[in-house]
N, C-alpha and C. Protein backbone atom coordinates (compact mmCIF):
# COMPACT_ATOMS: atom_id res chain seq x y z
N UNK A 1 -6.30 -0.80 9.54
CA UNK A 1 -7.13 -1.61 8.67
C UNK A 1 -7.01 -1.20 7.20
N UNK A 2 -7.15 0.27 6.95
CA UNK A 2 -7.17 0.56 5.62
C UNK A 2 -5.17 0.41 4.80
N UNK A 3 -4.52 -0.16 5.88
CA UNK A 3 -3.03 -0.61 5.26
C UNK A 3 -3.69 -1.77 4.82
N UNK A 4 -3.92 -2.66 5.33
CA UNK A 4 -3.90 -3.93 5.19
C UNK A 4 -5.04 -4.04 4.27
N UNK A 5 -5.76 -3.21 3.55
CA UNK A 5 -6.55 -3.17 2.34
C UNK A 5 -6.17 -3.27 1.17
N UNK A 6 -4.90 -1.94 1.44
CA UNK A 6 -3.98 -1.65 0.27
C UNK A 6 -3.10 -2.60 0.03
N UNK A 7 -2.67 -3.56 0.74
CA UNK A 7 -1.72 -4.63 0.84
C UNK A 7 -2.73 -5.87 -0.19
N UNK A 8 -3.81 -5.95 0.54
CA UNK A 8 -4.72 -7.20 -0.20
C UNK A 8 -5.01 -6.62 -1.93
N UNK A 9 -4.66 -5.62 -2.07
CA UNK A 9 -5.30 -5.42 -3.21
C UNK A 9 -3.96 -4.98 -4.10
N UNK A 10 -2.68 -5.00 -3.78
CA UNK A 10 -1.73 -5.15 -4.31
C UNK A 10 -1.39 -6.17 -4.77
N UNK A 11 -1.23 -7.19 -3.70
CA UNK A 11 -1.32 -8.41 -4.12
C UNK A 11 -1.82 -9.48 -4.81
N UNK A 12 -3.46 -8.44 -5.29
CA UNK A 12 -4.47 -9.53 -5.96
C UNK A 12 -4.29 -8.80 -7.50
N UNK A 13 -3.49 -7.24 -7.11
CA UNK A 13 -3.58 -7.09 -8.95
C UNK A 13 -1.51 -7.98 -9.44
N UNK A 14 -0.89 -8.30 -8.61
CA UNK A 14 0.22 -8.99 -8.93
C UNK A 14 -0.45 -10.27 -9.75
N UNK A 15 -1.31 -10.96 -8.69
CA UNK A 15 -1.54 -12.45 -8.97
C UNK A 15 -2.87 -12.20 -10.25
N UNK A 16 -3.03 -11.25 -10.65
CA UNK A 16 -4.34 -10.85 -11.81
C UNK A 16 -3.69 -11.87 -12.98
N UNK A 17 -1.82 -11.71 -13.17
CA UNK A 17 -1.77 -11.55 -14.55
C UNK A 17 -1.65 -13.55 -14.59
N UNK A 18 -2.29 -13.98 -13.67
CA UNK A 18 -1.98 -15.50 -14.19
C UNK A 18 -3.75 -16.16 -14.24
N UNK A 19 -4.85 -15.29 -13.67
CA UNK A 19 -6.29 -15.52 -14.39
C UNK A 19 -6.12 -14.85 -15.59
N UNK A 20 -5.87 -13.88 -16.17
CA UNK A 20 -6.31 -13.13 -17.65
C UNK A 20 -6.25 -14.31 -18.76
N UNK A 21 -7.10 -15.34 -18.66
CA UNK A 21 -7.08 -16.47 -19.93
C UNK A 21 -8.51 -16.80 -19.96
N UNK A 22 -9.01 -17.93 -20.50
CA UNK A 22 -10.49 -17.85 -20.43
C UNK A 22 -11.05 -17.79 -19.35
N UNK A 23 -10.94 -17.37 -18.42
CA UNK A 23 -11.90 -17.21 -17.22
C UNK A 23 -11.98 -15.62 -16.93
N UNK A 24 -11.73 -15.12 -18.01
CA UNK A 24 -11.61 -13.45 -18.07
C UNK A 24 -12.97 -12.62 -17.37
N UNK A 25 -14.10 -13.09 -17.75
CA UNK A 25 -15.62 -12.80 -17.46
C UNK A 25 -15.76 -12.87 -15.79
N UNK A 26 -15.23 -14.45 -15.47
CA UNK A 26 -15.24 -14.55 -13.54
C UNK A 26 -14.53 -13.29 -13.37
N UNK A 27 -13.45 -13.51 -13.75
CA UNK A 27 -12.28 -12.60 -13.11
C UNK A 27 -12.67 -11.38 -12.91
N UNK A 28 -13.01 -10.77 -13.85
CA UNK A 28 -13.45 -8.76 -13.90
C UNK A 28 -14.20 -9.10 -13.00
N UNK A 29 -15.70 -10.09 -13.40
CA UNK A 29 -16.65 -9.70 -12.15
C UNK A 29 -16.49 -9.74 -10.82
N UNK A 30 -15.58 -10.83 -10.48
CA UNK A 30 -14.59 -10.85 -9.12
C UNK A 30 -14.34 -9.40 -8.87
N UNK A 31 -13.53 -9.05 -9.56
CA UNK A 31 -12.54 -7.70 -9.69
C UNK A 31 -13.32 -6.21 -9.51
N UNK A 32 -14.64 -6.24 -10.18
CA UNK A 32 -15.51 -5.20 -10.27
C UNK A 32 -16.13 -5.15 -8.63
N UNK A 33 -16.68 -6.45 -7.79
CA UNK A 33 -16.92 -6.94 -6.91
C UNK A 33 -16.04 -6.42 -5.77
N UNK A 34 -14.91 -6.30 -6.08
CA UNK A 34 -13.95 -6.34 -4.96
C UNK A 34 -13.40 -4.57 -4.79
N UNK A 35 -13.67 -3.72 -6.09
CA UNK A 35 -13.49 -2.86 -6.17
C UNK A 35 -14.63 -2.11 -5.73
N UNK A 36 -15.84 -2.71 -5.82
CA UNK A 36 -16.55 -2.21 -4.71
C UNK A 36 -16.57 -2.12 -3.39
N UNK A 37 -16.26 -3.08 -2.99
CA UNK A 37 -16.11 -3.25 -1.77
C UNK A 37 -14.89 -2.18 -1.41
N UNK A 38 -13.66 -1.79 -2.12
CA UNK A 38 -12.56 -0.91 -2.21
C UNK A 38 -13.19 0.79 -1.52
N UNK A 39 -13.93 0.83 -2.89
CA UNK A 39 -14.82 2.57 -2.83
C UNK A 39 -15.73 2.39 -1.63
N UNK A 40 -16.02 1.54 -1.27
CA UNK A 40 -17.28 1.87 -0.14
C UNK A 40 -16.06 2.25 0.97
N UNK A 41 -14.77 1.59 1.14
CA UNK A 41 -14.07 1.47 2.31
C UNK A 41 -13.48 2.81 2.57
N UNK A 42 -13.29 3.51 0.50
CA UNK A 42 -12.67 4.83 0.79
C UNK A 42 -13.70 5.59 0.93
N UNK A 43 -15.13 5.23 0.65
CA UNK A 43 -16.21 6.43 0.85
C UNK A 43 -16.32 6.52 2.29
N UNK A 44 -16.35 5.74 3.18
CA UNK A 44 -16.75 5.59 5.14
C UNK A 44 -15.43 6.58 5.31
N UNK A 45 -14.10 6.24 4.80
CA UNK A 45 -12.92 6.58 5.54
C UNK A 45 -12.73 8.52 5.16
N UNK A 46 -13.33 8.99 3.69
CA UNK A 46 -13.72 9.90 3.37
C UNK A 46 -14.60 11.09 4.20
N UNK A 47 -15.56 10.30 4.58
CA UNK A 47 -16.77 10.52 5.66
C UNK A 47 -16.07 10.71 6.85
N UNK A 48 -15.56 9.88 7.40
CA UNK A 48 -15.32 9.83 8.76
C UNK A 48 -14.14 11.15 8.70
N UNK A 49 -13.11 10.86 8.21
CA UNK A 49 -12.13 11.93 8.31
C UNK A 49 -11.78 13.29 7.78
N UNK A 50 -12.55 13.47 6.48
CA UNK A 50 -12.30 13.79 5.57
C UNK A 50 -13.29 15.41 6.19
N UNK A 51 -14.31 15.00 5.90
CA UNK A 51 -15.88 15.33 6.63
C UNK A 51 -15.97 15.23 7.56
N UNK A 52 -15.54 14.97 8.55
CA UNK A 52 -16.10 14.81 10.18
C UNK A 52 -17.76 14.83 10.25
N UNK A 53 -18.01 13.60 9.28
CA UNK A 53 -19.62 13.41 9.37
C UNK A 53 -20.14 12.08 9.50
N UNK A 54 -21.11 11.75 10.05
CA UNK A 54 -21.34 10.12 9.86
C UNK A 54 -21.86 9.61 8.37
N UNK A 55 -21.28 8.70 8.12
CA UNK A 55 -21.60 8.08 6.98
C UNK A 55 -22.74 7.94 6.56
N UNK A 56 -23.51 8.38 5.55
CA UNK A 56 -24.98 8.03 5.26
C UNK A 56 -24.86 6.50 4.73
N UNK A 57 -24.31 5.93 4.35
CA UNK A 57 -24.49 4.72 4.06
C UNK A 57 -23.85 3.34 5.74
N UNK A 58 -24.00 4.48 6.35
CA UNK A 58 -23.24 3.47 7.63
C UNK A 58 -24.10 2.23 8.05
N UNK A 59 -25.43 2.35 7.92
CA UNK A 59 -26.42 1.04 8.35
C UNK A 59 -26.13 -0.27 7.11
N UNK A 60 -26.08 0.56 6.28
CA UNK A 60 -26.16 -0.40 5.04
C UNK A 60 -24.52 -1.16 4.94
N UNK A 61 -23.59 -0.20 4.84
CA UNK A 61 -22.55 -0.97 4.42
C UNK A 61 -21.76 -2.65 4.64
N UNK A 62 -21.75 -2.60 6.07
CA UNK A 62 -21.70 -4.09 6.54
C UNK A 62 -22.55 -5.34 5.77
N UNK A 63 -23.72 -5.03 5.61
CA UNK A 63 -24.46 -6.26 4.94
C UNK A 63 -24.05 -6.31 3.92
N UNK A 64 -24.25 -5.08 2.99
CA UNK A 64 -23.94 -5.09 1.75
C UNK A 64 -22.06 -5.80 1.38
N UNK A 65 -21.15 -5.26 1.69
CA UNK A 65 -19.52 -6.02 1.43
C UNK A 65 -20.06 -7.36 2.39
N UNK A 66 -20.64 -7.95 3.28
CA UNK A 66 -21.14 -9.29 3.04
C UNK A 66 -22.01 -9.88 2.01
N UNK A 67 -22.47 -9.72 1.54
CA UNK A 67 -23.08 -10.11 0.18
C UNK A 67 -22.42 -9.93 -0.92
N UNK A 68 -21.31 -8.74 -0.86
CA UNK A 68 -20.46 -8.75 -2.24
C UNK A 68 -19.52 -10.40 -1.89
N UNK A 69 -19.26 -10.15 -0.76
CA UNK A 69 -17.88 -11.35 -0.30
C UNK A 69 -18.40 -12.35 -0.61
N UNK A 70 -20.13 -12.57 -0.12
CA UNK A 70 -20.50 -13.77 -0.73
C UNK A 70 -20.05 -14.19 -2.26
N UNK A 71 -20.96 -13.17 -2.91
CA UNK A 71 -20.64 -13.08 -4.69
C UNK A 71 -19.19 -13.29 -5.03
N UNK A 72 -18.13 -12.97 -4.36
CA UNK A 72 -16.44 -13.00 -4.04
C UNK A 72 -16.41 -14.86 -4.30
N UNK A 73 -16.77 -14.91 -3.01
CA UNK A 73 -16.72 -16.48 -2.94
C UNK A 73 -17.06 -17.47 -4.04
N UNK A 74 -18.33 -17.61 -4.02
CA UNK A 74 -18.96 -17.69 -5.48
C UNK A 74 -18.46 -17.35 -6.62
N UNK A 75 -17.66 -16.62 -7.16
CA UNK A 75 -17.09 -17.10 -8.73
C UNK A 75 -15.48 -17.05 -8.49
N UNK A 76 -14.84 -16.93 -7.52
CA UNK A 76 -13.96 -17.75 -6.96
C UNK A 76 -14.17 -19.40 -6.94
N UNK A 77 -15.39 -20.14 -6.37
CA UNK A 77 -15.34 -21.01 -6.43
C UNK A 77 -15.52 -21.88 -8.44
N UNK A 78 -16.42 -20.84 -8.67
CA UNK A 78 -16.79 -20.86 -10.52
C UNK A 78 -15.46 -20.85 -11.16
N UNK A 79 -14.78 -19.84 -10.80
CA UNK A 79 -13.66 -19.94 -11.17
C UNK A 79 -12.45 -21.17 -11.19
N UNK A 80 -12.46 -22.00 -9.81
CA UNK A 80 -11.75 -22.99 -9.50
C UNK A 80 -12.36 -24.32 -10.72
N UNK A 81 -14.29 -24.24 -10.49
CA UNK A 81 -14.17 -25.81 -11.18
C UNK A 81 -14.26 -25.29 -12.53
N UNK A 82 -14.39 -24.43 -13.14
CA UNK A 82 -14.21 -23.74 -14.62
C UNK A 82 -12.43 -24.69 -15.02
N UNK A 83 -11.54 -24.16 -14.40
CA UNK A 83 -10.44 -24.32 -14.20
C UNK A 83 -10.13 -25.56 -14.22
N UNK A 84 -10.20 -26.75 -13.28
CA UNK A 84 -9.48 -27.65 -12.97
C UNK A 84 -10.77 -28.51 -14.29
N UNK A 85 -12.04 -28.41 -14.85
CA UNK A 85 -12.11 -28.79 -15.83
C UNK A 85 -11.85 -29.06 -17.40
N UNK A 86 -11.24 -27.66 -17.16
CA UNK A 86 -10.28 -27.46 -18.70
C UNK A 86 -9.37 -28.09 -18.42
């Protein structure tokens, strides 16, 4: 799972350099959003292996990167009609 993290997030800083125009504001916050969701994935994987301890944030994390993904979605979509209106 944590390959296929590093893969999604390779790919989204390739495709970065064709938002960097006025939709700069969606974009970071997208970006800040998603990089959270990043650190929480290396803080569990930290925990789990690193530490041989359970995660103190283990109840919380699931809801929470659902609610970021929501926010994901959401100026993704801001982003689209921002876009096809200009």
């Amino acid at each position: 799972m944590p390959f296929i993290v590093l893969i999604l997030f390779l790919s989204g800083g390739l495709l970065a350099s064709f938002h960097l125009s006025p939709l700069n504001l969606l974009f970071l916050m997208k970006m800040f959003l998603a990089f959270t969701i990043l650190f929480l994935a290396i803080f569990s994987l930290f925990y789990h292996f690193i530490l041989k301890k359970e995660n103190p944030l283990g109840n919380f994390i699931h809801p929470l990167v659902f609610i970021l993904c929501i926010g994901i979605v959401i100026l993704a979509k801001l982003m689209n009609y921002f876009f096809i209106s200009l």
